[in-house]
N, C-alpha and C. Protein backbone atom coordinates (compact mmCIF):
# COMPACT_ATOMS: atom_id res chain seq x y z
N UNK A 1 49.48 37.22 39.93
CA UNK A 1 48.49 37.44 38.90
C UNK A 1 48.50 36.22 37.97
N UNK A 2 47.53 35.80 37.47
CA UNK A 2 46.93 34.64 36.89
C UNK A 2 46.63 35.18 35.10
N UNK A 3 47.48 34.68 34.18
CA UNK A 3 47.46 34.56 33.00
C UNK A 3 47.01 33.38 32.14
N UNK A 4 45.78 34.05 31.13
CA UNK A 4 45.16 32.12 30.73
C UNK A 4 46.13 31.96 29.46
N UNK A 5 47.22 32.46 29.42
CA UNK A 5 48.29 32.24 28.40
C UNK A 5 49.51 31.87 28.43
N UNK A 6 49.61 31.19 30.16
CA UNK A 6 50.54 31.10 30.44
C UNK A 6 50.56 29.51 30.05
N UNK A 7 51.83 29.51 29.66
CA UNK A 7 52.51 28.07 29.41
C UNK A 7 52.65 26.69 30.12
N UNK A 8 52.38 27.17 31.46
CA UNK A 8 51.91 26.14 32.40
C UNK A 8 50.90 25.43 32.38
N UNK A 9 49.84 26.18 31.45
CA UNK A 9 48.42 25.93 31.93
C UNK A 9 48.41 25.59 30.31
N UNK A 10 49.28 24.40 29.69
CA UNK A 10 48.79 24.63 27.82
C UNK A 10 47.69 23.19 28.37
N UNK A 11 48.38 22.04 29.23
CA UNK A 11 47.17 20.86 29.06
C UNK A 11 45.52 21.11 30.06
N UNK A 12 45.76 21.98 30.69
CA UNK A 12 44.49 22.27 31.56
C UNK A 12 43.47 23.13 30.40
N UNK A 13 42.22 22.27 30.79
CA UNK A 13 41.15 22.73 30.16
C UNK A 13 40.03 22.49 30.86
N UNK A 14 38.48 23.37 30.98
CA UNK A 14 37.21 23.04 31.52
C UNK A 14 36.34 22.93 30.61
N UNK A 15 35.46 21.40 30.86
CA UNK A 15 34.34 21.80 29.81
C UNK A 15 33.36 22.67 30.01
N UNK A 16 32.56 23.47 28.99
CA UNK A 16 31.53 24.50 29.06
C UNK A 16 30.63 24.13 28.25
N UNK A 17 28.96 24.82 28.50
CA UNK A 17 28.43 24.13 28.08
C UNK A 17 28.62 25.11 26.65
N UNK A 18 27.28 24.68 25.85
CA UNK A 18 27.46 25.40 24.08
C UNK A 18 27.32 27.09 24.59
N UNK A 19 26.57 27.46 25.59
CA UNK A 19 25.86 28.95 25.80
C UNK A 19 27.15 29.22 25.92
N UNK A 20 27.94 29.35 26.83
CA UNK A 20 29.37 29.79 27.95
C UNK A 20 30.08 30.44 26.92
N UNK A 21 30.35 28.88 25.95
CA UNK A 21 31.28 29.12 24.85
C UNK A 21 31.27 29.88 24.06
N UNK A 22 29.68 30.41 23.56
CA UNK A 22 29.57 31.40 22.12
C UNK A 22 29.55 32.60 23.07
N UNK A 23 29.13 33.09 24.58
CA UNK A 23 29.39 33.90 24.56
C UNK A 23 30.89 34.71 24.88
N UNK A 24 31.55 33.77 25.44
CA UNK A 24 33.33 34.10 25.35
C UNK A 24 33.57 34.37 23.80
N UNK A 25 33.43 33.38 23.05
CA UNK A 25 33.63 33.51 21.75
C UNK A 25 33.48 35.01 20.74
N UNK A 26 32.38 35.31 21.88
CA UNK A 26 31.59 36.63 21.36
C UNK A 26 32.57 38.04 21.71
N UNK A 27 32.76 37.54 23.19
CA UNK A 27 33.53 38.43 23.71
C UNK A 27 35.00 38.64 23.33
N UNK A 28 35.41 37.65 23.40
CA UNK A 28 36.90 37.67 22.99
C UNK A 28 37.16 37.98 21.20
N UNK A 29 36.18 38.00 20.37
CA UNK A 29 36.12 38.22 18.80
C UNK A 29 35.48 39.43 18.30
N UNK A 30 35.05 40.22 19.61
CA UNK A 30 34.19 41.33 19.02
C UNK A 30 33.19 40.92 18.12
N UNK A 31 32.86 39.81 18.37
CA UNK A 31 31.34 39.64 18.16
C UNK A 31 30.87 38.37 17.14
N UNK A 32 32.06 37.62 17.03
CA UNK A 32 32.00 36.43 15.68
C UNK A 32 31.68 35.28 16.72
N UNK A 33 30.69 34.88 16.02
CA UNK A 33 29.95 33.81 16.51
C UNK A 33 30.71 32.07 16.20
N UNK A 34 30.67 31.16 17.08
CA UNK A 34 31.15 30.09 16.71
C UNK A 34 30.36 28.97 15.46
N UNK A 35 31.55 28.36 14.85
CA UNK A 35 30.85 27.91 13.66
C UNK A 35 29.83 26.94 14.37
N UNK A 36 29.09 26.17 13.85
CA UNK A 36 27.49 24.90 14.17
C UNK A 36 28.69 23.85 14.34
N UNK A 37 28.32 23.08 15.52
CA UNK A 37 28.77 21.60 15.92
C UNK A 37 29.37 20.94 14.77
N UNK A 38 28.86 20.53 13.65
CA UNK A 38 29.15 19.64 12.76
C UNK A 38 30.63 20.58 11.77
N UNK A 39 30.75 21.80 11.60
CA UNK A 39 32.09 22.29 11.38
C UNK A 39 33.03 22.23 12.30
N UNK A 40 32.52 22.14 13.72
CA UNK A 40 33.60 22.08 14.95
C UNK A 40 34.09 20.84 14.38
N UNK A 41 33.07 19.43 14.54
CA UNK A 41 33.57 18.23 14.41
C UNK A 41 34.76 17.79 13.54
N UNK A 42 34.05 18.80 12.01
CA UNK A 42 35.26 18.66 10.69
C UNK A 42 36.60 19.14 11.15
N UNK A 43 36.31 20.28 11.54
CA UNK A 43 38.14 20.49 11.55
C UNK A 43 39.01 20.06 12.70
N UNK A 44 38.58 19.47 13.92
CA UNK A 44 38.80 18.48 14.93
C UNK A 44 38.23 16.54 14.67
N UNK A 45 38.73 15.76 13.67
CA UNK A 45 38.34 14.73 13.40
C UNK A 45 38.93 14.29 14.49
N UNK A 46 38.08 13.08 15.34
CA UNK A 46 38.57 12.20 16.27
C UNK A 46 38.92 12.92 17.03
N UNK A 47 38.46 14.35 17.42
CA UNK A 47 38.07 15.02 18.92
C UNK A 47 37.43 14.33 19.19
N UNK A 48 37.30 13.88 21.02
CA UNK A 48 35.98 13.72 21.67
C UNK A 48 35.75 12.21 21.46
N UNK A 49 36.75 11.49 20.59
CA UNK A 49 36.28 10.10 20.95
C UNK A 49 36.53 9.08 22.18
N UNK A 50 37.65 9.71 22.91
CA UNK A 50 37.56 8.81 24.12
C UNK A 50 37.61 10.29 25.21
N UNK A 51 37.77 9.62 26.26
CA UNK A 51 37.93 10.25 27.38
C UNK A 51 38.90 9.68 28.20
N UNK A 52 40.13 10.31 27.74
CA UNK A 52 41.49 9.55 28.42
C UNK A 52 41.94 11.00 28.80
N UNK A 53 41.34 12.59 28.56
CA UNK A 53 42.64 14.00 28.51
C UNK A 53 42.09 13.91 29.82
N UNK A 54 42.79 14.38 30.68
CA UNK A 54 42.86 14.99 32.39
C UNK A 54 41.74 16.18 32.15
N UNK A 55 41.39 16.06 33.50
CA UNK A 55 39.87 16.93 34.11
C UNK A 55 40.31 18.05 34.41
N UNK A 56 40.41 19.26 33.92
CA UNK A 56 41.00 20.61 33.77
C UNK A 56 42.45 20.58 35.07
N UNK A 57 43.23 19.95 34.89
CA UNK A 57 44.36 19.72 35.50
C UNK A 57 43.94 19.05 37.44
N UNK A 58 43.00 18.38 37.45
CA UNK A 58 42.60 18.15 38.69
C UNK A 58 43.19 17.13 38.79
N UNK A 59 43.39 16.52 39.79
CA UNK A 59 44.46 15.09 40.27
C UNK A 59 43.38 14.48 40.90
């Protein structure tokens, strides 16, 4: 059985697009919506400026 909390899996990640995300977001929060792009940006400064992290753990 496959756990997305398992400790193995802390550097693996997939990108999604904006839809995917608010509705997990939705699901997993009972219903709280994700903040607008430009608050994501603030509290992640210098997220997303390069592209050096590994492709959801693919080799």
């Amino acid at each position: 059985m496959r756990f997305l909390d398992d400790y193995r899996n802390i550097d693996r990640y997939d990108n999604v697009d904006r839809a995917v995300a608010e509705r997990v977001a939705e699901a997993v929060t009972g219903g709280e919506k994700l903040p607008d792009e430009s608050l994501i940006r603030a509290m992640f400064p210098g997220a997303g400026d390069s592209d050096d992290r590994p492709n959801s753990g693919k080799q």
